[in-house]
PDB file of N, CA and C in Angstrom:
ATOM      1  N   UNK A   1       0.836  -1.177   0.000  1.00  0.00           N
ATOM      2  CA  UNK A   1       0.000   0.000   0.000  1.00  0.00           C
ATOM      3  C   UNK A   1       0.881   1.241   0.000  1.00  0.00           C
ATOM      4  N   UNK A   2       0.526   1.992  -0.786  1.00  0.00           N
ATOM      5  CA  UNK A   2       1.727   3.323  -1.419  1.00  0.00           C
ATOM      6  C   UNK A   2       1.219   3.792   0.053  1.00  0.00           C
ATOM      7  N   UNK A   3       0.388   4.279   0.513  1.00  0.00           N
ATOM      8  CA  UNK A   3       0.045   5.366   0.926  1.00  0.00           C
ATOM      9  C   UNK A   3       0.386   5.156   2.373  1.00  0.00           C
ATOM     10  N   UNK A   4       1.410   3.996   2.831  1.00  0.00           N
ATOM     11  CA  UNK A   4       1.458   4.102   4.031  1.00  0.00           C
ATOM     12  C   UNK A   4       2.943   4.614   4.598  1.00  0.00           C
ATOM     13  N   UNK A   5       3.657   4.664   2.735  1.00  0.00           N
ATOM     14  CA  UNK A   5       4.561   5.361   2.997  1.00  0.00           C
ATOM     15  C   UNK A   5       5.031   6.743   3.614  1.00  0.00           C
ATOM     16  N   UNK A   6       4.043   7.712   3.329  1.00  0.00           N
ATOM     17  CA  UNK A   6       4.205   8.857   3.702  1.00  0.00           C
ATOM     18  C   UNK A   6       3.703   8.921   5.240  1.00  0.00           C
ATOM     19  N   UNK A   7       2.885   8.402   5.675  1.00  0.00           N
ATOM     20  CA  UNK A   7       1.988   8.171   6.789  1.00  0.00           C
ATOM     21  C   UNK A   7       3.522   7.906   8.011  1.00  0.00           C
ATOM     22  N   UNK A   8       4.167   6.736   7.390  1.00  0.00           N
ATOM     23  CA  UNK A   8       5.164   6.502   8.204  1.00  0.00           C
ATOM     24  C   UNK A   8       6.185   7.177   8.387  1.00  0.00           C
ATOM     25  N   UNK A   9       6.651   7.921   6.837  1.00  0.00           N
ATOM     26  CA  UNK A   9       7.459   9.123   7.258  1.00  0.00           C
ATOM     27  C   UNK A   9       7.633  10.211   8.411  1.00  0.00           C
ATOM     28  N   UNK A  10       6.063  10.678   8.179  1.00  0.00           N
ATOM     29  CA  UNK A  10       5.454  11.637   8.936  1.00  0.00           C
ATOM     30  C   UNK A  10       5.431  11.067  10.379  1.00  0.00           C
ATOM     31  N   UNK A  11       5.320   9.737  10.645  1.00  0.00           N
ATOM     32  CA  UNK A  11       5.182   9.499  12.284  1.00  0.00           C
ATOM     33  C   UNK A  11       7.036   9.231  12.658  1.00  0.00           C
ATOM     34  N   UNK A  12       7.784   9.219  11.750  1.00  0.00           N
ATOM     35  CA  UNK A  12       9.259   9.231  12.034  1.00  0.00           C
ATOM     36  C   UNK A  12       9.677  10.438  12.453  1.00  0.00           C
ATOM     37  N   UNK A  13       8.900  11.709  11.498  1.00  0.00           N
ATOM     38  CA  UNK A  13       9.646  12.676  11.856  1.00  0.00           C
ATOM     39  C   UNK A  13       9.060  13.503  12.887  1.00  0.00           C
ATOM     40  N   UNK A  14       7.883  13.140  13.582  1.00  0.00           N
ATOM     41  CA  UNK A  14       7.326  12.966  14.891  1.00  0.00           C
ATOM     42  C   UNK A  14       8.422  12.402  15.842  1.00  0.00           C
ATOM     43  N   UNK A  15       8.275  11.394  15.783  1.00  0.00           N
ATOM     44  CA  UNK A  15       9.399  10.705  17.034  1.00  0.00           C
ATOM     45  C   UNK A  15      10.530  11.275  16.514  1.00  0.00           C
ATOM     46  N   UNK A  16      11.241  11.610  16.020  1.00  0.00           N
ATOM     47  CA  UNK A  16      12.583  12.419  15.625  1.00  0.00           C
ATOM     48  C   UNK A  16      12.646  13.651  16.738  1.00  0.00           C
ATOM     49  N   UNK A  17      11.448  14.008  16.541  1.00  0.00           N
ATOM     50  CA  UNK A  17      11.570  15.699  16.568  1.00  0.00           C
ATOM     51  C   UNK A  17      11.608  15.434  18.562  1.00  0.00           C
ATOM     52  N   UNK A  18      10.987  14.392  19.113  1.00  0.00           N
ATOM     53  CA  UNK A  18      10.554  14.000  20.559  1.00  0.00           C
ATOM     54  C   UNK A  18      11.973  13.452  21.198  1.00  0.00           C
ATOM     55  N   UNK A  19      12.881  12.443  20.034  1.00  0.00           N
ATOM     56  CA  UNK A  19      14.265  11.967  20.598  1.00  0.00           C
ATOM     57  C   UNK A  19      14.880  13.535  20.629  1.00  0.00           C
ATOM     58  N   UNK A  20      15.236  14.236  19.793  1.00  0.00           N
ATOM     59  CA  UNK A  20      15.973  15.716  19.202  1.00  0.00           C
ATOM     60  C   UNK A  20      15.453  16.243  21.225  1.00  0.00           C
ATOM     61  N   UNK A  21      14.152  16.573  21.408  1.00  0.00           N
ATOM     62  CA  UNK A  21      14.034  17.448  22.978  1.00  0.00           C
ATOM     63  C   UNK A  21      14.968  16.594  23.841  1.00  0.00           C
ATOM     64  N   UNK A  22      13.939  15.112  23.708  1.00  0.00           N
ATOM     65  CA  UNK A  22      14.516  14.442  25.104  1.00  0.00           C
ATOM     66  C   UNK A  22      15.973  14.475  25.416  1.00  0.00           C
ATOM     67  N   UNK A  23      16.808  14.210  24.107  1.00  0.00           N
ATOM     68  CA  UNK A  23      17.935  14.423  24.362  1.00  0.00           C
ATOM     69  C   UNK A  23      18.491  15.795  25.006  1.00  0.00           C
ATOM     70  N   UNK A  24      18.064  17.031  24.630  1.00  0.00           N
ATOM     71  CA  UNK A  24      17.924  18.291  24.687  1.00  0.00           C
ATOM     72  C   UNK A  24      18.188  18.196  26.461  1.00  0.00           C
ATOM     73  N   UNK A  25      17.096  17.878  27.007  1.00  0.00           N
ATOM     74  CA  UNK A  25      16.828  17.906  28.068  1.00  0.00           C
ATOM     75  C   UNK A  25      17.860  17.163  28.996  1.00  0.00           C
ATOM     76  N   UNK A  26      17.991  15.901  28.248  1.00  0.00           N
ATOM     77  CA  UNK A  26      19.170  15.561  29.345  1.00  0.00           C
ATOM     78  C   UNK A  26      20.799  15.760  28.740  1.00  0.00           C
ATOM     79  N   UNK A  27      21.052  16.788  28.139  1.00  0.00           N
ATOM     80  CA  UNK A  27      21.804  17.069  27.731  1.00  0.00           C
ATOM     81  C   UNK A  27      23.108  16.546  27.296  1.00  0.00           C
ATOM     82  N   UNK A  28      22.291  15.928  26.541  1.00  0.00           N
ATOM     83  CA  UNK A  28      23.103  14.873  25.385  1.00  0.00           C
ATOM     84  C   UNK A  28      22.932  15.383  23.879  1.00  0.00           C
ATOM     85  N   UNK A  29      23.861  16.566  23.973  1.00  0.00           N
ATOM     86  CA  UNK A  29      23.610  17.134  22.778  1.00  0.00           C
ATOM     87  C   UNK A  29      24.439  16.437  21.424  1.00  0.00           C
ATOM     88  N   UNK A  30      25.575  15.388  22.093  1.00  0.00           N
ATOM     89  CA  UNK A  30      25.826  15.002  20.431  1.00  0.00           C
ATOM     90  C   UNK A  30      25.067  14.045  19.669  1.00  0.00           C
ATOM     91  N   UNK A  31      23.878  13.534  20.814  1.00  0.00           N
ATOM     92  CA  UNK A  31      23.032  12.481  19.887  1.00  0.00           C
ATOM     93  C   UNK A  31      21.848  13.186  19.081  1.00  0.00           C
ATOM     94  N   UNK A  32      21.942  14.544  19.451  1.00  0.00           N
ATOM     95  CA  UNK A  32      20.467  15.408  18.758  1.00  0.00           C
ATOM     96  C   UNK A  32      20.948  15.554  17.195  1.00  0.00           C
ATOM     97  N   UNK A  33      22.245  15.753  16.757  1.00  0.00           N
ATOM     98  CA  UNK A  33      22.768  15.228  15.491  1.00  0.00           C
ATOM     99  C   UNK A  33      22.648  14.453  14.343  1.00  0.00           C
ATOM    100  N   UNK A  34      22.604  13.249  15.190  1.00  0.00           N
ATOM    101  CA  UNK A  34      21.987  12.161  14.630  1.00  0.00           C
ATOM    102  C   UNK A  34      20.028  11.731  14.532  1.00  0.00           C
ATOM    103  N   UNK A  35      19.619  12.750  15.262  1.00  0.00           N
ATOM    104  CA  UNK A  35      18.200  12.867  15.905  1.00  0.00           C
ATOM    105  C   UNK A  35      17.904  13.654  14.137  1.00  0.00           C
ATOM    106  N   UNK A  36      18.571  14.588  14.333  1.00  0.00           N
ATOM    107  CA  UNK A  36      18.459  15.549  13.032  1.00  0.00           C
ATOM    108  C   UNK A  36      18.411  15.105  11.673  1.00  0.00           C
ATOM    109  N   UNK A  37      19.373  14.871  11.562  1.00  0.00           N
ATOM    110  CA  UNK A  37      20.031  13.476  10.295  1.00  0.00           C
ATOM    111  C   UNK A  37      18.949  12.720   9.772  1.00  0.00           C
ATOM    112  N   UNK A  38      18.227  11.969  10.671  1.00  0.00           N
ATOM    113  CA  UNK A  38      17.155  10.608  10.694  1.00  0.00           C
ATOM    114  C   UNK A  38      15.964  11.765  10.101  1.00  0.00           C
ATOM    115  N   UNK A  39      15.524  12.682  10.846  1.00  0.00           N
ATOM    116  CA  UNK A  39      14.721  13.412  10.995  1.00  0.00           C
ATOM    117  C   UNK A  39      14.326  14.201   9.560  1.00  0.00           C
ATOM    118  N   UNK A  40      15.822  14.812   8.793  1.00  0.00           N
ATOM    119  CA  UNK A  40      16.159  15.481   7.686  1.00  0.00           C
ATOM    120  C   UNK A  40      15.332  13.965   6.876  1.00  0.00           C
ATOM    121  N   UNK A  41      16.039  13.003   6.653  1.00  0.00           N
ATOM    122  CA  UNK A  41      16.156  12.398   5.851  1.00  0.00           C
ATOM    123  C   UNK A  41      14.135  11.824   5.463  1.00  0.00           C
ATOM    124  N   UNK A  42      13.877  11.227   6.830  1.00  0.00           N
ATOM    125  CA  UNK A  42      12.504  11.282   6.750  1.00  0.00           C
ATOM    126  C   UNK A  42      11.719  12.083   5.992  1.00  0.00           C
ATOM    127  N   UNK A  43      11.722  13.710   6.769  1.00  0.00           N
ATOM    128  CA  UNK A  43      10.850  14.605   5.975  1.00  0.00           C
ATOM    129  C   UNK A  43      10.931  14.913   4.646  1.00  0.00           C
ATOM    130  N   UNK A  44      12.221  14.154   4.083  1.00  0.00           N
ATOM    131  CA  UNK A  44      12.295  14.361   2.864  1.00  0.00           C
ATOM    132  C   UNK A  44      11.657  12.952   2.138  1.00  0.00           C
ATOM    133  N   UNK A  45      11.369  12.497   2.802  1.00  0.00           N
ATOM    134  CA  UNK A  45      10.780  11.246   1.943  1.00  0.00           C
ATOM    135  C   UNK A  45       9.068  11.372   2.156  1.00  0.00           C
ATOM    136  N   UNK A  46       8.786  12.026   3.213  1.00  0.00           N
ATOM    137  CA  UNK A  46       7.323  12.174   3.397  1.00  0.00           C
ATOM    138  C   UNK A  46       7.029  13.516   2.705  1.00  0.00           C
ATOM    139  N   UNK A  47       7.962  14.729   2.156  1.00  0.00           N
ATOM    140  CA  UNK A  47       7.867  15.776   1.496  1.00  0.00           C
ATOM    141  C   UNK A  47       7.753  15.079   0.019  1.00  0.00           C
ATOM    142  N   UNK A  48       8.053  14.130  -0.503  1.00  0.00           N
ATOM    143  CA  UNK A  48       8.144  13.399  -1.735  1.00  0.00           C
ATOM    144  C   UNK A  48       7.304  12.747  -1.817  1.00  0.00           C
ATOM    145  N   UNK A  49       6.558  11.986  -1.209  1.00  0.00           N
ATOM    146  CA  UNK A  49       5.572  11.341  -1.227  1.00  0.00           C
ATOM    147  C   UNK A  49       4.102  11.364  -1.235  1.00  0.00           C
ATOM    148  N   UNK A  50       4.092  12.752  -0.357  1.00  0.00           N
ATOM    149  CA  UNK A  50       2.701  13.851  -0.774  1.00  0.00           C
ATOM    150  C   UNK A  50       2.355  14.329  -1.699  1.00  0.00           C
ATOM    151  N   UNK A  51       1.542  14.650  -1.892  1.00  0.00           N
ATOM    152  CA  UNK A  51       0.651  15.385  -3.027  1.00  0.00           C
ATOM    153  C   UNK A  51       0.790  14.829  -4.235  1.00  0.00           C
ATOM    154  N   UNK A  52       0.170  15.825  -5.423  1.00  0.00           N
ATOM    155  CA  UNK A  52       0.092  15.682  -7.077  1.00  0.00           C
ATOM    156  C   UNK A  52       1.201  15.292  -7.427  1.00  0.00           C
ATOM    157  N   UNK A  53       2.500  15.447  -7.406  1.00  0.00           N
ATOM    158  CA  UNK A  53       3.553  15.615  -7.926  1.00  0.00           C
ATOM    159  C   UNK A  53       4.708  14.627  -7.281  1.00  0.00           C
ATOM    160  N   UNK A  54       4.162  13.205  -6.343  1.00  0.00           N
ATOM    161  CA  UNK A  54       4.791  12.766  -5.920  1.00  0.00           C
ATOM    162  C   UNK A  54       5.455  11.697  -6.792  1.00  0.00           C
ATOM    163  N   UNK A  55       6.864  11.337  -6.221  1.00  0.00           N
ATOM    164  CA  UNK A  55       7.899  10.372  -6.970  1.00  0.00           C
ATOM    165  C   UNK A  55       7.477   9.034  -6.789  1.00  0.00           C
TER     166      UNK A  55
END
């Protein structure tokens, strides 16, 4: 099912954005890096996968 691709993107870059604070908070800032990274990479696959014009 195509459409559960983007669905899942979008709940990655949810939990991305929740590891990125938590870490924040306990101040473990070199893993928010990699929080980012995962995060980048996601929204770009759920930015591609939306709408009229998707790949």
């Amino acid at each position: 099912m195509p459409v559960l691709t983007p669905l899942a993107a979008t709940g990655l870059v949810v939990v991305m954005i929740g590891a990125a604070v938590t870490h924040a908070r306990r101040k473990e800032h070199q893993m928010i890096l990699g929080n980012l990274v995962l995060l980048a990479l996601a929204a770009v696959v759920a930015r591609g996968r939306f709408g009229p014009y998707s790949f």
